[in-house]
N, C-alpha and C. Protein backbone atom coordinates (compact mmCIF):
# COMPACT_ATOMS: atom_id res chain seq x y z
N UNK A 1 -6.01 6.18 70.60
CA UNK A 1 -5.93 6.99 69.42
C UNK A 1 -5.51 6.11 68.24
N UNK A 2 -6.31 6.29 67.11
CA UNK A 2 -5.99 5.13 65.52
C UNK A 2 -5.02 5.99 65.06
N UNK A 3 -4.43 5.47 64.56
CA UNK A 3 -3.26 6.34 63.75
C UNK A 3 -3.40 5.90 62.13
N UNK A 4 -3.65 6.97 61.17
CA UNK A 4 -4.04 6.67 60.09
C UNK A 4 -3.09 6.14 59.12
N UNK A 5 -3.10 4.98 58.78
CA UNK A 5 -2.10 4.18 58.29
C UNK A 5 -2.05 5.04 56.98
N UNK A 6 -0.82 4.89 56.27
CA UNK A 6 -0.53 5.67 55.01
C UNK A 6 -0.23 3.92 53.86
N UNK A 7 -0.79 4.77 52.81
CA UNK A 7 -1.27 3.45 51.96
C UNK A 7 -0.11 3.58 50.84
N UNK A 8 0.16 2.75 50.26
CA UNK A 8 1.32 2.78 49.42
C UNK A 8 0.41 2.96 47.68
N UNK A 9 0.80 3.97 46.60
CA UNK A 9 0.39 4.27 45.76
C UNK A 9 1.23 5.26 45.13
N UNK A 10 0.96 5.35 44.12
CA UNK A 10 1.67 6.48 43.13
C UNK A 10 1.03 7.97 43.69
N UNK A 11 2.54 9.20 43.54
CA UNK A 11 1.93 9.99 43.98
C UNK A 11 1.76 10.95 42.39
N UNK A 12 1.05 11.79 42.16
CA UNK A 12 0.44 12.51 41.45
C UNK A 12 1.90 13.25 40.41
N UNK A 13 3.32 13.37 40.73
CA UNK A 13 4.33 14.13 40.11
C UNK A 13 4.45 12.19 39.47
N UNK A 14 4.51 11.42 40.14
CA UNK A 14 5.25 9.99 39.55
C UNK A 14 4.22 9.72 38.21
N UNK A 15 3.26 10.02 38.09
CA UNK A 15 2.27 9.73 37.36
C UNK A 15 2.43 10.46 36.23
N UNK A 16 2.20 11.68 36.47
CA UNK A 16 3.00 12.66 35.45
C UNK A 16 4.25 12.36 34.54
N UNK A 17 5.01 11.48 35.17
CA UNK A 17 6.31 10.99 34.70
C UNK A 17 6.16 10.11 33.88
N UNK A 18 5.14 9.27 34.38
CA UNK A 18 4.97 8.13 33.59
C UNK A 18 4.48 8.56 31.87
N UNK A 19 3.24 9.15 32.21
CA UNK A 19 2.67 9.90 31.31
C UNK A 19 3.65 10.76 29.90
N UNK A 20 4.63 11.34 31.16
CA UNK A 20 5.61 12.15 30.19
C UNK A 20 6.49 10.60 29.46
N UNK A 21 6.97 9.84 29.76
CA UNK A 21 7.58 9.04 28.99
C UNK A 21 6.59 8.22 28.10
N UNK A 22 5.65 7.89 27.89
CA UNK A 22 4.55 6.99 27.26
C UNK A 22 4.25 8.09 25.72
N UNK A 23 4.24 9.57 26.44
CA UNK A 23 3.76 10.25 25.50
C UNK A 23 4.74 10.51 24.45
N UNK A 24 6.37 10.49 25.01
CA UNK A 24 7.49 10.81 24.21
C UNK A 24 7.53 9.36 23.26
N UNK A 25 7.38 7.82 24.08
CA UNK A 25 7.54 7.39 23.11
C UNK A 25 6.38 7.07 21.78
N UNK A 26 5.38 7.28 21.82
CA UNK A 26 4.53 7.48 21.37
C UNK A 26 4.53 8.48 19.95
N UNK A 27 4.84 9.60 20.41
CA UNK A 27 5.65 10.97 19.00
C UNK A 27 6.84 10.00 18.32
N UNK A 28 7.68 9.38 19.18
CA UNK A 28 8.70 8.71 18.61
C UNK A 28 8.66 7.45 17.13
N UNK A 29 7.31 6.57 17.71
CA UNK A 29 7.16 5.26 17.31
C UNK A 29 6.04 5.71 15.92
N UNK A 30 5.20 6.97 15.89
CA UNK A 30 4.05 7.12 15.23
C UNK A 30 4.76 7.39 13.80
N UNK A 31 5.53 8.43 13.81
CA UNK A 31 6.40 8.74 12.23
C UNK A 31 6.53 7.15 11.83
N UNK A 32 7.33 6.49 12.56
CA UNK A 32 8.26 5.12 11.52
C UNK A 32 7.11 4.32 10.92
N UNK A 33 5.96 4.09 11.97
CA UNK A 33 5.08 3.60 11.80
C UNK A 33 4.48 4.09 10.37
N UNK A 34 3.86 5.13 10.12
CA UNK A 34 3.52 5.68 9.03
C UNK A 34 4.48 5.63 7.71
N UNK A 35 5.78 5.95 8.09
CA UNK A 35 6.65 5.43 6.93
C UNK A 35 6.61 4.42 6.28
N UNK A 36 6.83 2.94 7.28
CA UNK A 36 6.63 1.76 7.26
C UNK A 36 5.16 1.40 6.04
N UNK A 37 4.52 2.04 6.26
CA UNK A 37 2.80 1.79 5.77
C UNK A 37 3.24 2.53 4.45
N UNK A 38 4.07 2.93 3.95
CA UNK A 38 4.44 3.75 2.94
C UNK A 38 4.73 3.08 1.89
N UNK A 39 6.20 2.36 2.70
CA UNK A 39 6.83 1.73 2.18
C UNK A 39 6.42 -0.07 1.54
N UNK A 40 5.02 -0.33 2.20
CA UNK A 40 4.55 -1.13 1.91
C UNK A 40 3.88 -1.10 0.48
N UNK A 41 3.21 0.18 1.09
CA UNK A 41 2.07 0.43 -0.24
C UNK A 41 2.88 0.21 -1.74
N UNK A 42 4.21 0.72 -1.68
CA UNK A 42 5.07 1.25 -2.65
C UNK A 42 5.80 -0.50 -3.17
N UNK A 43 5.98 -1.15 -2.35
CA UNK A 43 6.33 -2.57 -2.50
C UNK A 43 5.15 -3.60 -3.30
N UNK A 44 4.08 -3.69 -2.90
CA UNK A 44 2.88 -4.07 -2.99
C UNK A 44 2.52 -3.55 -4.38
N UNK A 45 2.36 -2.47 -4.54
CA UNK A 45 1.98 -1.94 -5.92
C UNK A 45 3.07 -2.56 -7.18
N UNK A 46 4.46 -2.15 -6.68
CA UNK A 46 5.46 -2.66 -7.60
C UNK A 46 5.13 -4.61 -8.03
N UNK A 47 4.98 -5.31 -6.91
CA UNK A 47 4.87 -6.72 -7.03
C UNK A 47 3.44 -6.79 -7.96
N UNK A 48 2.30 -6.19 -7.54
CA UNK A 48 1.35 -6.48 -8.27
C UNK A 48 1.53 -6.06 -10.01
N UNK A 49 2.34 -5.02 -10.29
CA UNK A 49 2.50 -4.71 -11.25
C UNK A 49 3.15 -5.58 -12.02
N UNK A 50 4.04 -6.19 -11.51
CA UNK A 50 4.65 -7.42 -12.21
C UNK A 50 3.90 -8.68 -12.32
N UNK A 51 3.13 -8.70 -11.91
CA UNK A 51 1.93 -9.86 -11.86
C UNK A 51 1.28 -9.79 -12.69
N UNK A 52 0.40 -8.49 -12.81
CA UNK A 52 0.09 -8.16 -14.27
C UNK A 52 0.42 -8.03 -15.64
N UNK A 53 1.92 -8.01 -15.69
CA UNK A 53 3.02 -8.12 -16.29
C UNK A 53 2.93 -9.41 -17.26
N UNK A 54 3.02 -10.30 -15.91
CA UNK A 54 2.83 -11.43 -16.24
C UNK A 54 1.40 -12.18 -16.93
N UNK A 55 0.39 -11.77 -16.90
CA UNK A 55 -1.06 -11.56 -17.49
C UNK A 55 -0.35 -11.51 -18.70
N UNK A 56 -0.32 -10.02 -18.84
CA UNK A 56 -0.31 -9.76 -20.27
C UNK A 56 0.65 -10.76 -21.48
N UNK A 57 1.97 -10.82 -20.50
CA UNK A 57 2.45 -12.16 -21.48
C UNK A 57 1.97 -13.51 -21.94
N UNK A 58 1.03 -13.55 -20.63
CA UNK A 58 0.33 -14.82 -20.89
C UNK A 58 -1.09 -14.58 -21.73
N UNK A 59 -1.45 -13.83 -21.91
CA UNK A 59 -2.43 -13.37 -23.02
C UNK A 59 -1.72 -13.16 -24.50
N UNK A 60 -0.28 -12.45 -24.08
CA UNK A 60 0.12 -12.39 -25.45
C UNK A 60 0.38 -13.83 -26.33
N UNK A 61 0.76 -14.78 -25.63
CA UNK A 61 0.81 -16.05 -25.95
C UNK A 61 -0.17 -16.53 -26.81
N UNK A 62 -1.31 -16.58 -25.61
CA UNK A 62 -2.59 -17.15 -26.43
C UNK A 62 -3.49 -16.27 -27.50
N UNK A 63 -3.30 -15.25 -27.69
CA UNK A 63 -3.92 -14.26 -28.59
C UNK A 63 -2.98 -13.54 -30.02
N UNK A 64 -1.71 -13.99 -29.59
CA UNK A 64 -1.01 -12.99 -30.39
C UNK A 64 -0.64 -11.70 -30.10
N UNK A 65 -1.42 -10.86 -29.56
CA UNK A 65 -1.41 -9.75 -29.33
C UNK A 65 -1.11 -8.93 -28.29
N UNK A 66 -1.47 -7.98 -27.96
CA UNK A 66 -1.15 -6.92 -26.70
C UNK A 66 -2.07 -6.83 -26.45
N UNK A 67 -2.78 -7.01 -24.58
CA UNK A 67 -4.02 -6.66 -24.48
C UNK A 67 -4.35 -5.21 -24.08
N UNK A 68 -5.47 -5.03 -23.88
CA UNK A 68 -6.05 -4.01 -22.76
C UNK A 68 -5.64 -4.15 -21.64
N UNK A 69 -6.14 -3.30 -20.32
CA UNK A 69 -6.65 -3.89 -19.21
C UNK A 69 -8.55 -4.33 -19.46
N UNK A 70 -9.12 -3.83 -20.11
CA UNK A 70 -10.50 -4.46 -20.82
C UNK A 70 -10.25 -6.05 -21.14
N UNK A 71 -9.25 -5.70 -21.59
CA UNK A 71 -9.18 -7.75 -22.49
C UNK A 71 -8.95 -8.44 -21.23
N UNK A 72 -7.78 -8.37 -20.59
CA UNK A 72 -7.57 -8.89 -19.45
C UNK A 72 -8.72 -9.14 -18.73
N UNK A 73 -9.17 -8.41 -18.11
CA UNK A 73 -10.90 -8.66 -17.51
C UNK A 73 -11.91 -9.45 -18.37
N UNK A 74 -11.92 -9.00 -19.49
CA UNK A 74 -13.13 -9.68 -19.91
C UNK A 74 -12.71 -11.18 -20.31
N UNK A 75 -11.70 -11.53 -20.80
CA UNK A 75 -10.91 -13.10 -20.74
C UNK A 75 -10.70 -14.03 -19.90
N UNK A 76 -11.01 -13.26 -18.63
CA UNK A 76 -10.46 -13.61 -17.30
C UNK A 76 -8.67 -13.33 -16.50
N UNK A 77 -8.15 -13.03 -17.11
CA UNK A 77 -6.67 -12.93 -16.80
C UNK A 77 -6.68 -12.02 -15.40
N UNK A 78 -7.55 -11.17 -15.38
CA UNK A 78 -7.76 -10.41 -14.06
C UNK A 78 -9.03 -10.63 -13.84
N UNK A 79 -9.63 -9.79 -12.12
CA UNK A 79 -10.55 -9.78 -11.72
C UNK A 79 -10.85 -8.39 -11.63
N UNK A 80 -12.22 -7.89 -11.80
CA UNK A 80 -12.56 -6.62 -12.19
C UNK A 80 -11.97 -5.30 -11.52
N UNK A 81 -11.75 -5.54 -10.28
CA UNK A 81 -10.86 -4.72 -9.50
C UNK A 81 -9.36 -4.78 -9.75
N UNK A 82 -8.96 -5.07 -10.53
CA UNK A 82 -7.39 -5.67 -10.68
C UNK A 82 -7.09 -4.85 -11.50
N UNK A 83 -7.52 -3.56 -12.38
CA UNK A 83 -7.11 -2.45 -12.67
C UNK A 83 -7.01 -1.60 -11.98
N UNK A 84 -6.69 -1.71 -10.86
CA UNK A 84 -5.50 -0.75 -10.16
C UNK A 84 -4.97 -1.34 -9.01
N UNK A 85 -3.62 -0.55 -8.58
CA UNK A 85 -2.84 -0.96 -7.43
C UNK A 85 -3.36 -1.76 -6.03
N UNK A 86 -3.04 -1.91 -5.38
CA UNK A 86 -3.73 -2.30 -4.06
C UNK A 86 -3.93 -1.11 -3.04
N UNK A 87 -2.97 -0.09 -3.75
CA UNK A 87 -3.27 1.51 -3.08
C UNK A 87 -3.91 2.48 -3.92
N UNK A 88 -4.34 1.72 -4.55
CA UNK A 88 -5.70 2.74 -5.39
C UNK A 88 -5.05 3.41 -6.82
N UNK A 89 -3.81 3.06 -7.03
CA UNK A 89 -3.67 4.00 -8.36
C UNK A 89 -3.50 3.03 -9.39
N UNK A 90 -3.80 4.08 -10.18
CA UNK A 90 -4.05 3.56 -11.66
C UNK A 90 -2.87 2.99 -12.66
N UNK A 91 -3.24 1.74 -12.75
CA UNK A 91 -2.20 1.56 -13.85
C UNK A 91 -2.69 0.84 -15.12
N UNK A 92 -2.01 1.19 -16.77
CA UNK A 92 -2.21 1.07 -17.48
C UNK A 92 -1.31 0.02 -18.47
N UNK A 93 -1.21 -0.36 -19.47
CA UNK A 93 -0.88 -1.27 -20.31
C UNK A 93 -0.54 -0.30 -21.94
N UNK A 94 0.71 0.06 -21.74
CA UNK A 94 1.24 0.37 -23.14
C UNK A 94 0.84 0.14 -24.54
N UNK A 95 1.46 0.52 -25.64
CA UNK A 95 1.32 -0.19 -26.62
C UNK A 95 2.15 -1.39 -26.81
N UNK A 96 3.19 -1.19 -26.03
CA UNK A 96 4.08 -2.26 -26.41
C UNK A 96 4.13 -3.46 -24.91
N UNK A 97 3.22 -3.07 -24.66
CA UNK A 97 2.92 -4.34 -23.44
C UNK A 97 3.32 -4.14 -22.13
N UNK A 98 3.65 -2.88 -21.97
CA UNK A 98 4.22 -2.71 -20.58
C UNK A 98 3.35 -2.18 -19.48
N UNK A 99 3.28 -2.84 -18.38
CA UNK A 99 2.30 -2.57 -17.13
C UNK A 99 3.22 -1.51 -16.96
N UNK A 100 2.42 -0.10 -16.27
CA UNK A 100 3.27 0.87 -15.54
C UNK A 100 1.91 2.02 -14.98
N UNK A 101 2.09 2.50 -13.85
CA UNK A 101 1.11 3.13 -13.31
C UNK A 101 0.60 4.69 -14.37
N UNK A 102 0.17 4.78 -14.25
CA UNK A 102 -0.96 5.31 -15.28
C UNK A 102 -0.05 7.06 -15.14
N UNK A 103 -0.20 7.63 -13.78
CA UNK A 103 0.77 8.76 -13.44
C UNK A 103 2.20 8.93 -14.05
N UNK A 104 2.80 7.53 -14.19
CA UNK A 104 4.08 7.40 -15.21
C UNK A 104 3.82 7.70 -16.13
N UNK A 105 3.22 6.91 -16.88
CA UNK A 105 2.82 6.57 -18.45
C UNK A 105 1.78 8.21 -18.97
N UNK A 106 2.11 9.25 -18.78
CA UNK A 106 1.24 9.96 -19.09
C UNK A 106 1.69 10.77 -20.13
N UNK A 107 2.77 10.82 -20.61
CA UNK A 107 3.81 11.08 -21.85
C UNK A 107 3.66 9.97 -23.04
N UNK A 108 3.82 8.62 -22.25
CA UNK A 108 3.49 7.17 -22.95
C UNK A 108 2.34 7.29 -23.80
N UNK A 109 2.41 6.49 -24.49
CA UNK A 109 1.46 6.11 -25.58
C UNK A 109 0.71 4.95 -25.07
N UNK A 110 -0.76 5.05 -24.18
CA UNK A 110 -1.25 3.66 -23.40
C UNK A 110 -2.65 3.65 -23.85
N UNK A 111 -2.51 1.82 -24.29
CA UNK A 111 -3.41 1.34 -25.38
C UNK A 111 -4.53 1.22 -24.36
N UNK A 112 -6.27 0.77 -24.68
CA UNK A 112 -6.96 1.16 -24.23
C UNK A 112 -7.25 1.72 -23.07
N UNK A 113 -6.99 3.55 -22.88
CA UNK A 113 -7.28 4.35 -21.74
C UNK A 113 -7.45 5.37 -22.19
């Protein structure tokens, strides 16, 4: 008589378990994650804004004046996409030279927009 050897494997409740912890951390890790991507966007936009910042002073130099975001582009100081954030929003150029996202500045007085 063979005697049916029993095979070593996960049984069907252990699996479940596993499952249940993978899935908890998973709900856990997805929020921060998304925050994180937030908090980038919001960093990123601020740095580029000061970059542009920096444009405009350096245009004000050589021109005298206060530019656009038009002047900037067409001078070269930016590249055609470089009127807006790296997260898509809009930012504009004051009268008095100040980069600030366009949603701010909507009380502001902002020279060509």
């Amino acid at each position: 008589m063979k005697h049916i050897q029993q095979e070593a494997g996960f049984t069907l409740i252990e699996m479940l378990i596993v499952l249940l912890i993978i899935s908890v951390l998973i709900l856990i890790t997805i929020p921060n994650v998304t925050k994180h991507f937030a908090t980038i966007d919001e960093k990123g936009c601020a740095a580029y804004i000061s970059m542009v910042q920096g444009q405009v002073e350096a245009y004000r130099v050589d021109f005298m004046e206060y530019p656009s975001l038009d002047d900037l582009v067409a001078k070269g100081y930016l590249k055609e996409q470089g009127t807006t954030c790296p997260n898509k929003e809009k930012i504009v150029i004051t009268t008095k030279g100040e980069v600030q996202l366009a949603k701010k500045s909507s009380t502001a007085e902002v020279d060509g927009q």
